[in-house]
C-alpha atoms as a PDB file:
ATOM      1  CA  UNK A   1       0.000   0.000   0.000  1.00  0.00           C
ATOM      2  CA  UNK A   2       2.952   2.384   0.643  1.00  0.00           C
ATOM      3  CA  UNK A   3       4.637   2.356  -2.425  1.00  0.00           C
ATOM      4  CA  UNK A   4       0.770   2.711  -4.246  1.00  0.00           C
ATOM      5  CA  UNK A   5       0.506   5.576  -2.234  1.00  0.00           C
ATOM      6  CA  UNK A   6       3.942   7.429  -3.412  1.00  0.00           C
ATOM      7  CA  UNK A   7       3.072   6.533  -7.008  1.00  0.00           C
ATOM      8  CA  UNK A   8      -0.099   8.126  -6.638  1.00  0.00           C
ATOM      9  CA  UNK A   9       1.561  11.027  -5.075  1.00  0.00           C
ATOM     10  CA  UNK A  10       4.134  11.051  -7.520  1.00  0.00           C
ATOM     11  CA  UNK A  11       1.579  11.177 -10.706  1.00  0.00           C
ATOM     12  CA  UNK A  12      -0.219  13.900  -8.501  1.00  0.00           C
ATOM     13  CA  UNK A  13       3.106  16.286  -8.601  1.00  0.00           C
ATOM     14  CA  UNK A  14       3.118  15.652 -13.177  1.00  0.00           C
ATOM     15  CA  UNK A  15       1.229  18.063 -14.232  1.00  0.00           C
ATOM     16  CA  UNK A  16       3.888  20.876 -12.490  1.00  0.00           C
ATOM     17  CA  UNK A  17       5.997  19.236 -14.167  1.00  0.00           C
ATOM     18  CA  UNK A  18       4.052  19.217 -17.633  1.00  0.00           C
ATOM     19  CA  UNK A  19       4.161  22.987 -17.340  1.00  0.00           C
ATOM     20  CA  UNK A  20       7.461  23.096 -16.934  1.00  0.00           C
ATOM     21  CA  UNK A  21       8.095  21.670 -19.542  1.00  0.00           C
ATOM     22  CA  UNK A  22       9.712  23.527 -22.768  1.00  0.00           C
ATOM     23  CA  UNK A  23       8.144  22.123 -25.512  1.00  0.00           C
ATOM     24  CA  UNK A  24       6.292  25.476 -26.824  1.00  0.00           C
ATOM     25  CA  UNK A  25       2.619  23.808 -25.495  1.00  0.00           C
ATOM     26  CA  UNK A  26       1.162  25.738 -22.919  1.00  0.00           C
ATOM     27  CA  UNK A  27      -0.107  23.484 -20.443  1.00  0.00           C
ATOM     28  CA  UNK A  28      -1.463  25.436 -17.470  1.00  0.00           C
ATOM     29  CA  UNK A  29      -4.759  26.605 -16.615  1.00  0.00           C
ATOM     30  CA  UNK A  30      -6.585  27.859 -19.848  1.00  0.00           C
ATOM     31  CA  UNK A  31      -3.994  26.406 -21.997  1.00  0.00           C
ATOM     32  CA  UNK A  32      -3.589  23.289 -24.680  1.00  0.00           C
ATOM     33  CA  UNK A  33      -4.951  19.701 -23.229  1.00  0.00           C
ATOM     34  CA  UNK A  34      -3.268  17.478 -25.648  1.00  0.00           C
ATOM     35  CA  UNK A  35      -6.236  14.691 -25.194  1.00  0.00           C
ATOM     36  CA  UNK A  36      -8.921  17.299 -26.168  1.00  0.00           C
ATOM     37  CA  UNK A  37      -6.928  20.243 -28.645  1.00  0.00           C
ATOM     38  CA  UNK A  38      -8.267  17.663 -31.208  1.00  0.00           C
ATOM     39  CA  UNK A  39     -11.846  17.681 -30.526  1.00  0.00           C
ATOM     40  CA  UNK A  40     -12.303  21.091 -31.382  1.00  0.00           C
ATOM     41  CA  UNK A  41     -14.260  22.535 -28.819  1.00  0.00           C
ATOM     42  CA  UNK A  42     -16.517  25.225 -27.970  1.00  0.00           C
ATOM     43  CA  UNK A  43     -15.453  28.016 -25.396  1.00  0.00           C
ATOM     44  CA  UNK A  44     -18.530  26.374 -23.353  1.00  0.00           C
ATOM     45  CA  UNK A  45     -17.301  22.962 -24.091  1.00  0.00           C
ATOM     46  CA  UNK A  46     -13.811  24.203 -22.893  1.00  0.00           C
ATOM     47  CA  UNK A  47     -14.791  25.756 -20.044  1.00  0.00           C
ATOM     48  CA  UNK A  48     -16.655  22.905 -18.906  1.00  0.00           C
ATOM     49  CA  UNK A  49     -13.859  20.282 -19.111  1.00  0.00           C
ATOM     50  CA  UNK A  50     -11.704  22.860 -17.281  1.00  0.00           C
ATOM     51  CA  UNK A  51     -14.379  22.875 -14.488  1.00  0.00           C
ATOM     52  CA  UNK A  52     -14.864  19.095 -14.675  1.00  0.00           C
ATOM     53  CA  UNK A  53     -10.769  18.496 -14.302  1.00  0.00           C
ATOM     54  CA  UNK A  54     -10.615  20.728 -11.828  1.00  0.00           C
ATOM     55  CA  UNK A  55     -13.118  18.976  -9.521  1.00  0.00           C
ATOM     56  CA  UNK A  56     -11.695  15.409 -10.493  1.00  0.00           C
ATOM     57  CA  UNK A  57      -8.038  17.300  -9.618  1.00  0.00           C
ATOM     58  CA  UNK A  58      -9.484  18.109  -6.449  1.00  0.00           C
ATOM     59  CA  UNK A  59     -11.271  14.619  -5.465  1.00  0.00           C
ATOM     60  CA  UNK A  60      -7.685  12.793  -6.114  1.00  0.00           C
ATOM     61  CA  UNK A  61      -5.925  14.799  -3.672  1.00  0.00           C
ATOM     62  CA  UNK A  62      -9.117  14.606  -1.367  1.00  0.00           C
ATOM     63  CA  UNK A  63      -9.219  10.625  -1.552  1.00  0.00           C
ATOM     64  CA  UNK A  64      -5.016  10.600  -1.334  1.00  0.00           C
ATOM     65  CA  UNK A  65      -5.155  12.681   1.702  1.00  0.00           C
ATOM     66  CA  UNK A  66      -7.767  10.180   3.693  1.00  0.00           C
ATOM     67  CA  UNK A  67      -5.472   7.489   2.950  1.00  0.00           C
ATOM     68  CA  UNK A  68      -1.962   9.761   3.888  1.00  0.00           C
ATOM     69  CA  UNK A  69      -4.245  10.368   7.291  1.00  0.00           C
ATOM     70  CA  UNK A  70      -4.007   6.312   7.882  1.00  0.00           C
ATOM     71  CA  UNK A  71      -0.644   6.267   7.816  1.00  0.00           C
ATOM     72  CA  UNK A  72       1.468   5.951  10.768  1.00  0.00           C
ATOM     73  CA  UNK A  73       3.523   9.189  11.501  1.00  0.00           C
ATOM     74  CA  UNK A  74       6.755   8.217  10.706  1.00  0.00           C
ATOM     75  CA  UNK A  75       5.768   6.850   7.467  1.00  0.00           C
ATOM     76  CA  UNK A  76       3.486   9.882   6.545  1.00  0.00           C
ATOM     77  CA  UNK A  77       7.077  11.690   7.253  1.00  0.00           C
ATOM     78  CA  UNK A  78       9.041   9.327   5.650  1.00  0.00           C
ATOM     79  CA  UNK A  79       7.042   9.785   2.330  1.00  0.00           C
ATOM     80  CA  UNK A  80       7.041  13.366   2.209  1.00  0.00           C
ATOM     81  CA  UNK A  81      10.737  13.544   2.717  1.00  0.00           C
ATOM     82  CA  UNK A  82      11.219  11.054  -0.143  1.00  0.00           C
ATOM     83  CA  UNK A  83       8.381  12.984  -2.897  1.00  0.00           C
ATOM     84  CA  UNK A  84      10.582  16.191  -1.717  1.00  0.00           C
ATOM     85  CA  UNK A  85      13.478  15.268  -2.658  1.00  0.00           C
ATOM     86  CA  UNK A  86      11.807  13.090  -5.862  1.00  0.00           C
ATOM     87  CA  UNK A  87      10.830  16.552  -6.836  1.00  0.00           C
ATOM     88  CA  UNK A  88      13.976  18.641  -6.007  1.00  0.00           C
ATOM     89  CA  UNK A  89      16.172  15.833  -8.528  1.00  0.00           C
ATOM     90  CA  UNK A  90      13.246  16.524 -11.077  1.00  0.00           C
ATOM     91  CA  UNK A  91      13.340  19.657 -11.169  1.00  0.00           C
ATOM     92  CA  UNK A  92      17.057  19.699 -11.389  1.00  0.00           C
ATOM     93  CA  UNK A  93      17.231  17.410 -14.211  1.00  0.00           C
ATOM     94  CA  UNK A  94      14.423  19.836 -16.203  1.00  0.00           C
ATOM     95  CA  UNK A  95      16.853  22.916 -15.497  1.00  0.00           C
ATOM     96  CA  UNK A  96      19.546  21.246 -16.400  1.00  0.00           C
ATOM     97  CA  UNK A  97      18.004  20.553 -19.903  1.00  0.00           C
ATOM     98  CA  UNK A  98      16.855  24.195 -20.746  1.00  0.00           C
ATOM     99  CA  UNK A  99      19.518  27.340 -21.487  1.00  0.00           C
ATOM    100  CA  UNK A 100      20.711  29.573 -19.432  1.00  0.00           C
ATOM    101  CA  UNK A 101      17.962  32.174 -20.357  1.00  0.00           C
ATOM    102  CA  UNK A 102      15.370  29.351 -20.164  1.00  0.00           C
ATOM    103  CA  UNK A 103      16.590  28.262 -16.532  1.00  0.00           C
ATOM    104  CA  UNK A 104      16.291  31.913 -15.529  1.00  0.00           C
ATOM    105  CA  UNK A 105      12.276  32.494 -16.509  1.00  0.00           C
ATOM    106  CA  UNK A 106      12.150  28.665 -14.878  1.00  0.00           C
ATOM    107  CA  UNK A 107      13.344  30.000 -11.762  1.00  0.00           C
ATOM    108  CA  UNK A 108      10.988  33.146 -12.043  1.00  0.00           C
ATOM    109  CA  UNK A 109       8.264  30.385 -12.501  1.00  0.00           C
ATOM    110  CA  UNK A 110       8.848  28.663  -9.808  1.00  0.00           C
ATOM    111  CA  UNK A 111       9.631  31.104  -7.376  1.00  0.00           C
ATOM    112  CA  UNK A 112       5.708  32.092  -8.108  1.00  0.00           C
ATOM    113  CA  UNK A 113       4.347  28.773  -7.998  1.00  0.00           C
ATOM    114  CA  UNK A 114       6.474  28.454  -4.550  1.00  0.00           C
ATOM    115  CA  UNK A 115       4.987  31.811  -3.241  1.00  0.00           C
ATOM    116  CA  UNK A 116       1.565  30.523  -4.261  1.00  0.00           C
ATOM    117  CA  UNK A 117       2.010  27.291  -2.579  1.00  0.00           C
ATOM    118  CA  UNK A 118       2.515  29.238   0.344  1.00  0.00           C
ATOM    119  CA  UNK A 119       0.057  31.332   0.801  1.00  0.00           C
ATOM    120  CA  UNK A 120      -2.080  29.102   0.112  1.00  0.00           C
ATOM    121  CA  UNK A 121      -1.111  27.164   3.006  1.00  0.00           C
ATOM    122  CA  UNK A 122      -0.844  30.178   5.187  1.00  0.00           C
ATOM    123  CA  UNK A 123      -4.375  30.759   3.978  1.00  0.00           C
ATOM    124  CA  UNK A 124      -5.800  27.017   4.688  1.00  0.00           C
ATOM    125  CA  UNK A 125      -3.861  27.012   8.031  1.00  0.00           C
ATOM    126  CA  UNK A 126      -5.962  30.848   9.009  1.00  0.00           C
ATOM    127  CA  UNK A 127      -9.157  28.792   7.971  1.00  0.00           C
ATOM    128  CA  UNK A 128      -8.081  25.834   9.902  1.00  0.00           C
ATOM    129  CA  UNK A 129      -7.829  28.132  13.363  1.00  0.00           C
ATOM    130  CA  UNK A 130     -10.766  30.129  12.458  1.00  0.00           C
ATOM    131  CA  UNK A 131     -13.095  27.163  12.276  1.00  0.00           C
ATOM    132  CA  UNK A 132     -11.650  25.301  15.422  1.00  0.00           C
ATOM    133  CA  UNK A 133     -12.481  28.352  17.342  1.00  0.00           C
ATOM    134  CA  UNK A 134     -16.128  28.549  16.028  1.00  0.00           C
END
């Protein structure tokens, strides 16, 4: 069940990677979804898958995160400490592919996705307070 549960993590971290990625697609929010650029959608249609990924985005780390609460403490620690550095040798090896003005605007990117990340959990920890003292 452990090592299920840090491929499933794994696949989760992907799509960061995806964006990352410099192959000239733009693979972010309102961007190119390989699968579907060949469907040619409506805006409506478009929208709509974006809203439908989004929620299925959000049950997988919702239906992950009951199973990470199972998990013994060490092991919940253990795991995180092995996806972090997982993710730090990624995202070495995709710098080290791109050019020296290419790493720079990587950095840029990531420094926002990192500021992001936390205020977002600065934001979800606030909520977590407020509704404990409700």
């Amino acid at each position: 069940m452990r090592k299920t549960l840090i491929a499933v993590l794994f696949a989760s971290t992907l799509p960061a990677i995806a964006v990352a990625m410099p192959d000239g697609h733009q693979r972010h929010h309102g961007g190119n979804h390989a699968p579907f650029e060949q469907l040619d959608l409506t805006k409506a249609q478009k929208q709509e898958m974006r809203a439908l990924m989004g929620e299925q985005m959000k049950s997988h780390r919702e239906i992950t995160q009951r199973y990470l609460d199972k998990l013994p403490e060490a092991e919940r620690k253990a795991m995180q400490d092995e996806l972090k550095a997982s993710k730090q040798a990624t995202h070495k090896q995709i710098r080290d592919l791109l050019k020296p003005e290419q790493q720079k605007q990587f950095d840029e990117m990531h420094e926002k996705m990192e500021a992001k990340r936390a205020e977002r959990a600065e934001f979800q920890q606030w909520k977590a307070e407020r509704d404990q003292k409700d």
